[in-house]
Protein backbone atom coordinates (compact mmCIF):
# COMPACT_ATOMS: atom_id res chain seq x y z
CA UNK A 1 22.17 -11.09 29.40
CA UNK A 2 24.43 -11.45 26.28
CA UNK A 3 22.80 -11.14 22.93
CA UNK A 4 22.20 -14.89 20.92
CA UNK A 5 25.45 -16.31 19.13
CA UNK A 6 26.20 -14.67 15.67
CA UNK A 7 26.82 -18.31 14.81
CA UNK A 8 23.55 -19.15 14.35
CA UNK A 9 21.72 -18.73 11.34
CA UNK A 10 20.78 -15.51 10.38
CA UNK A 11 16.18 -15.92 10.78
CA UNK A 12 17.05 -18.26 13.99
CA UNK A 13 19.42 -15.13 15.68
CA UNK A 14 16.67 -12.91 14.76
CA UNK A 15 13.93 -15.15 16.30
CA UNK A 16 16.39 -15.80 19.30
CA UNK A 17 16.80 -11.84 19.73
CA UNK A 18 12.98 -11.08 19.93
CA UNK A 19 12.29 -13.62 22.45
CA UNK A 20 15.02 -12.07 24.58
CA UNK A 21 13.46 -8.70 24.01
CA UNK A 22 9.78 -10.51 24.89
CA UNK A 23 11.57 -12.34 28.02
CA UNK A 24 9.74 -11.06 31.20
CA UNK A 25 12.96 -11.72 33.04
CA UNK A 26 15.65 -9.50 32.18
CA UNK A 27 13.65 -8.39 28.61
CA UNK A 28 13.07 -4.59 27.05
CA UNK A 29 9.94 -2.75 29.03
CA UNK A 30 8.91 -1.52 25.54
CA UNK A 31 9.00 -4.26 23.97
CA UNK A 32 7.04 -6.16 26.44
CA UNK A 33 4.31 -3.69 26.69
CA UNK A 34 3.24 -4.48 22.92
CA UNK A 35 0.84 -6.72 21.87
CA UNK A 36 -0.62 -6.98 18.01
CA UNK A 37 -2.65 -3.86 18.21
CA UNK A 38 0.06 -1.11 19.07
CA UNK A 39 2.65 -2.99 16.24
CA UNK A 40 0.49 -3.14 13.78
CA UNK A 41 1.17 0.63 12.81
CA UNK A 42 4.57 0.33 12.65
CA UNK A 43 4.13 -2.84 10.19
CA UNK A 44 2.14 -0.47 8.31
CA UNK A 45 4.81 2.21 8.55
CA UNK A 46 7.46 -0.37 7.93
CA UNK A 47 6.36 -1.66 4.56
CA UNK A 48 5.66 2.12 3.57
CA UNK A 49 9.49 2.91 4.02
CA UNK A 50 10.00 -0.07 1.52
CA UNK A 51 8.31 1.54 -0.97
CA UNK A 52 9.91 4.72 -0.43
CA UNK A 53 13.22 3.59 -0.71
CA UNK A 54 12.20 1.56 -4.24
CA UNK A 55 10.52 5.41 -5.19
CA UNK A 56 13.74 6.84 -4.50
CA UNK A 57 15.52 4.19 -5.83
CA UNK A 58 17.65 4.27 -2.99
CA UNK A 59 19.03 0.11 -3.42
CA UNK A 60 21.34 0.46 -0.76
CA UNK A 61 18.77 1.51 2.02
CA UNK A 62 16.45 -1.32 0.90
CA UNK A 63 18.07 -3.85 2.39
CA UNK A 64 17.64 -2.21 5.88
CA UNK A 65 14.31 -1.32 5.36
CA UNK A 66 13.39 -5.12 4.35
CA UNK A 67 15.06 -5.79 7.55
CA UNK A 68 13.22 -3.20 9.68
CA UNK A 69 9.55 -5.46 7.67
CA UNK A 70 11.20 -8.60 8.52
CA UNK A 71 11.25 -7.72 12.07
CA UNK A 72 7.56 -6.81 12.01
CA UNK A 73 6.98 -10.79 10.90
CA UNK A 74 9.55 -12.33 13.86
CA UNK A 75 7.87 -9.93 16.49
CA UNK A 76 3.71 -10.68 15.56
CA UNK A 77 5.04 -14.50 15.94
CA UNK A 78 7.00 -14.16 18.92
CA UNK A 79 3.52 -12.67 20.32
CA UNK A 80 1.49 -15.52 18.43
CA UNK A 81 3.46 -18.02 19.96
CA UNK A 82 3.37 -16.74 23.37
CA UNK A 83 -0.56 -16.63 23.08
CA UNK A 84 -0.35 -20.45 21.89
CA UNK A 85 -2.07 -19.34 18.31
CA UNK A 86 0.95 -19.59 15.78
CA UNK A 87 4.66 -19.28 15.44
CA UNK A 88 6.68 -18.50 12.87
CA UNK A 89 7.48 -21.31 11.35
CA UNK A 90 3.81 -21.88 11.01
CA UNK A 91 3.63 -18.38 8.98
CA UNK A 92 6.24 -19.36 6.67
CA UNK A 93 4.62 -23.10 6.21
CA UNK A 94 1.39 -21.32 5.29
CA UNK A 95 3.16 -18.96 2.65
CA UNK A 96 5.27 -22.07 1.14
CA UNK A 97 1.51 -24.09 1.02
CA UNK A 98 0.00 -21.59 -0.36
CA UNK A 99 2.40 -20.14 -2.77
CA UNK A 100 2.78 -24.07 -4.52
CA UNK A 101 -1.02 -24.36 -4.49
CA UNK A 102 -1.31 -20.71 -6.39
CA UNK A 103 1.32 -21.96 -9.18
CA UNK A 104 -0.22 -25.13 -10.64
CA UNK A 105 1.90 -23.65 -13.90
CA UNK A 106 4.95 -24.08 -12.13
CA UNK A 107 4.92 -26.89 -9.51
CA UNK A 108 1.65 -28.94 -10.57
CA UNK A 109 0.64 -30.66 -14.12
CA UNK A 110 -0.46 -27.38 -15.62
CA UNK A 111 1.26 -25.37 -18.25
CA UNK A 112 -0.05 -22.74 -18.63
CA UNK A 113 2.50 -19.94 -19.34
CA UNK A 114 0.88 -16.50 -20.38
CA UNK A 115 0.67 -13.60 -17.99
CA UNK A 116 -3.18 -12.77 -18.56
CA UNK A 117 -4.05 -16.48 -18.14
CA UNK A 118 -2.31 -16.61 -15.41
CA UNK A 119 -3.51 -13.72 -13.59
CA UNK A 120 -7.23 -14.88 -14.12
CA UNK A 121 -6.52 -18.09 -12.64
CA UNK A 122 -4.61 -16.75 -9.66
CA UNK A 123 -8.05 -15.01 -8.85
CA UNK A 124 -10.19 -17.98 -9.27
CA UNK A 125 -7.92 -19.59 -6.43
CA UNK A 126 -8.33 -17.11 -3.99
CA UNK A 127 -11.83 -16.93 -4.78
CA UNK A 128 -11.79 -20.76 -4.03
CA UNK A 129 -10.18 -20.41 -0.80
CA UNK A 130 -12.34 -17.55 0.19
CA UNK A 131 -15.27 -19.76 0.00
CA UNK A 132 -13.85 -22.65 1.36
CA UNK A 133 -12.25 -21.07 4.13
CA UNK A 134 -16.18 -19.41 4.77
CA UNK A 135 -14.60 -15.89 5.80
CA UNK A 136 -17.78 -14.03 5.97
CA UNK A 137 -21.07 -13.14 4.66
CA UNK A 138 -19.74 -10.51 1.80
CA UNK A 139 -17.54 -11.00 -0.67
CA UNK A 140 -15.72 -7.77 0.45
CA UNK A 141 -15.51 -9.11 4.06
CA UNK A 142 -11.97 -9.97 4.16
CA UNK A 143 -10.57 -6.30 1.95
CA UNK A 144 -8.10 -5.08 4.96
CA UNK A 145 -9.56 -2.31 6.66
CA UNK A 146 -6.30 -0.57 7.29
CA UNK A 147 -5.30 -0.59 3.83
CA UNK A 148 -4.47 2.96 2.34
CA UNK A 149 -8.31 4.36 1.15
CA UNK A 150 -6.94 4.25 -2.67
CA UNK A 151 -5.79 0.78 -2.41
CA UNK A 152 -8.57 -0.52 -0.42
CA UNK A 153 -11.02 1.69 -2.87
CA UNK A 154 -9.54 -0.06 -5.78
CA UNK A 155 -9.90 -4.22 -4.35
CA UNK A 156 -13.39 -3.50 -3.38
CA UNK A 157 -14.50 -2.87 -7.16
CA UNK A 158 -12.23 -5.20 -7.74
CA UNK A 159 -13.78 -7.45 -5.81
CA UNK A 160 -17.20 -6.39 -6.73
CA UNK A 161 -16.14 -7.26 -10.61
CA UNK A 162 -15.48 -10.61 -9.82
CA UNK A 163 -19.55 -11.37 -9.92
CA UNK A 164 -19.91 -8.50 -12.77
CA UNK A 165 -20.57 -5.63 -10.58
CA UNK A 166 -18.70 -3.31 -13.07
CA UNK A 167 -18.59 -1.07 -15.92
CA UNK A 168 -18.50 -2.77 -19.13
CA UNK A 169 -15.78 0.03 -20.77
CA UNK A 170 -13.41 3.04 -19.10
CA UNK A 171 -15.98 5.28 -20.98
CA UNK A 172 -18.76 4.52 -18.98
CA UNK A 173 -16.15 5.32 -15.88
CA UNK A 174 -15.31 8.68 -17.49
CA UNK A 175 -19.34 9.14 -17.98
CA UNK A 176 -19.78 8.98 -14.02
CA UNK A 177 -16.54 11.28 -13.47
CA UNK A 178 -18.54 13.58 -15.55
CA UNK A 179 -21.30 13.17 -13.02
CA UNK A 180 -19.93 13.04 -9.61
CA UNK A 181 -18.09 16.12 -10.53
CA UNK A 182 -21.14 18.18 -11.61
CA UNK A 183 -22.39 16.86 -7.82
CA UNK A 184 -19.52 18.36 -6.43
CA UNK A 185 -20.01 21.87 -7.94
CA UNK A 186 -24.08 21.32 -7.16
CA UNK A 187 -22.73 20.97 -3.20
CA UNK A 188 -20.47 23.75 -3.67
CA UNK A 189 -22.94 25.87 -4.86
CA UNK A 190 -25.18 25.10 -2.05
CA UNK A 191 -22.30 25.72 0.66
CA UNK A 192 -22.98 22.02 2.06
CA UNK A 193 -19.70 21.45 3.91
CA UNK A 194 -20.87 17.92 4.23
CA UNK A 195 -22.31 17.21 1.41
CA UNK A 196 -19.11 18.53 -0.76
CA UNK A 197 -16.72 16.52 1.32
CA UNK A 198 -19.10 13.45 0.44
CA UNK A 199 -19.21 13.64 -3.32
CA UNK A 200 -15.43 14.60 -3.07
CA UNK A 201 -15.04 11.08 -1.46
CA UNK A 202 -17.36 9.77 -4.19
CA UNK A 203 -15.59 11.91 -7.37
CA UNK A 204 -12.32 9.97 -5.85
CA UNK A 205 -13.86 6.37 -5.87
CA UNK A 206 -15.13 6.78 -9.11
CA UNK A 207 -11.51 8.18 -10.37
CA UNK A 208 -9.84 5.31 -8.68
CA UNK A 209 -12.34 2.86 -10.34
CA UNK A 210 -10.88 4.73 -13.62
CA UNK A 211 -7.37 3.76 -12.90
CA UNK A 212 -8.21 0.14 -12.44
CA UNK A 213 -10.10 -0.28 -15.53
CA UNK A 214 -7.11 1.18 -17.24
CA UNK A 215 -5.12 -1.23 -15.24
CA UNK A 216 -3.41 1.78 -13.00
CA UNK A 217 -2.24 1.30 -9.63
CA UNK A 218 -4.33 4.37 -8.55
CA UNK A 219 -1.49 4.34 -5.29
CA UNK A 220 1.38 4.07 -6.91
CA UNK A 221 0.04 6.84 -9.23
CA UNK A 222 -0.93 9.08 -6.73
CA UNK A 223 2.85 8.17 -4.82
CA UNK A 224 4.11 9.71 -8.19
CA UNK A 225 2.07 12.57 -8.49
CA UNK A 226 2.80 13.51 -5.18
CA UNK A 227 6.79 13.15 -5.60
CA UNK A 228 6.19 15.08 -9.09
CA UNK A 229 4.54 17.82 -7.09
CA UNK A 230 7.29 17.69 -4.47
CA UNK A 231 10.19 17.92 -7.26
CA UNK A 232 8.21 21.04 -8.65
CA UNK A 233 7.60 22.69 -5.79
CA UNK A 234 11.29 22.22 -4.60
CA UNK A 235 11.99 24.28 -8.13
CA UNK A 236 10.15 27.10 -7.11
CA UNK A 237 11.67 27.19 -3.64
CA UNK A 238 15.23 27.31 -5.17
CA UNK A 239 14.69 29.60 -7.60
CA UNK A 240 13.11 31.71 -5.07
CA UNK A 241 15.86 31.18 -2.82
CA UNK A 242 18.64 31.87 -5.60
CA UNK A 243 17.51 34.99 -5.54
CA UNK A 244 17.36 36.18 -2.09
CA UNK A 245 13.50 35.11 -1.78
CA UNK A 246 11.12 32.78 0.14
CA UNK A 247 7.75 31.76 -1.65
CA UNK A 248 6.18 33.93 1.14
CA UNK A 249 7.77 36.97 -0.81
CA UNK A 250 6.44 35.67 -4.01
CA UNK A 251 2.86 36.19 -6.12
CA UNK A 252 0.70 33.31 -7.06
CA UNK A 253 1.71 34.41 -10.50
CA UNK A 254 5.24 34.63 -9.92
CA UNK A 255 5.23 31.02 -8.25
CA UNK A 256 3.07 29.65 -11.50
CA UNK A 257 5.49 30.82 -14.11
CA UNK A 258 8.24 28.86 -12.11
CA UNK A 259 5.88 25.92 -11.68
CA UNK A 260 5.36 26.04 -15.69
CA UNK A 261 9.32 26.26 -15.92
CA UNK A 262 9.94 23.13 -13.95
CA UNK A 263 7.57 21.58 -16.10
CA UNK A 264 9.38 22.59 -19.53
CA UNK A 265 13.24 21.66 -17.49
CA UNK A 266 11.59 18.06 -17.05
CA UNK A 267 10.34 17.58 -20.71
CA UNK A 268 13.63 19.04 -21.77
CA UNK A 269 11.81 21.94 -23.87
């Protein structure tokens, strides 16, 4: 079976490739033993290596990598369509309807151009589409699940603030990080396993709902501090290493002082 005509259009050949692979005569085994369940991970992994690659600020891998997402798209519609639900023209209809109807500013009578504006009416559409649509019972029904916790955390008080479930200031935030942390050292101090691992989870939501009052992606943060650590850590490794050693050779101490002098080489001190 020869692969579709690189004459076509670039989205067609892609569509025209994944119903080959999805063909149950002559198609890929793999492929046709997938259905939305066991892809959904590798969406999930998929747009992750986007983000990585605009971390690293590695341009030239993005466009791969927005290929490997695209693919993601092209194969839940190729399964859509064979179930009769959708295809994927529908799913690009729906994002070109829906797009128009979020930017009145733009392609309706309204002209309204400031950011903050904006923003605030960007919510109250979604909030009108939530309710006409008639999702569910809660306002948080429809928060994805299989979001990362931090980014889930963060649109659920989100969510929550939309009906002034929320902290009037970030003081009042910092007042109940103050509080779930002295819970944390209470469970500690009582050797509840349990118990610390459940104020830890609450010492985090309370930290993320920080971030969002200060309007920080609490993710992207956390994606920073954890390349931040990595970059530091690598410093202590090489220096280490430089000198004949591994970190297993080295004292807490030892490893600190190198940790404080990757800290001083970034600031430039």
């Amino acid at each position: 079976m020869s692969a579709p005509s690189e004459t076509l259009p670039p989205i067609e050949r892609l569509l025209a490739i994944m119903a080959k692979l999805r063909d149950p005569d002559g198609g890929c085994p793999w492929d046709l033993e997938q259905d939305f369940a066991s892809i959904a991970p590798y969406t999930i992994e998929e747009a992750y290596e986007v983000a990585d690659a605009i971390e690293r600020k590695r341009y030239d891998e993005l466009k791969d990598e927005l290929g490997d997402l695209l693919l993601q798209v092209v194969f839940h519609s190729q399964l859509a369509r064979e179930a009769g639900l959708f295809g994927f023209d529908d799913v690009a209809r729906a994002i070109n309807n829906k797009m128009v109807r979020r930017h009145p500013h733009v392609f309706g009578d309204a002209s309204t151009r400031d950011s903050v504006t904006q923003t605030a009416e960007w919510e109250a559409l979604k909030a009108a589409e939530r309710k006409e649509s008639n999702k569910g019972e809660s306002l948080l029904d429809d928060v994805p699940i299989a979001l990362p916790a931090l980014k889930r955390a963060q649109k659920l008080q989100k969510r929550a603030a939309t009906v002034g479930f929320d902290w009037p200031t970030a003081d009042r935030v910092l007042d109940k990080v103050d509080e779930e942390l002295a819970e944390v050292r209470e469970a500690m101090a009582a050797g509840d396993a349990e118990a610390v691992a459940e104020e830890i989870g609450d010492l985090i939501f309370v930290c993320t709902n920080l971030g969002r009052k200060m309007k920080v992606d609490v993710e992207a943060a956390t994606r920073s501090a954890n390349t931040k650590f990595e970059r530091r850590f690598r410093h202590i490794e090489q220096t280490l290493a430089s000198q004949g050693r591994i970190t297993s050779d080295a004292t807490l101490d030892e490893m600190e002082a190198l940790w404080d002098e990757a800290k001083k080489i970034e600031k430039g001190v």
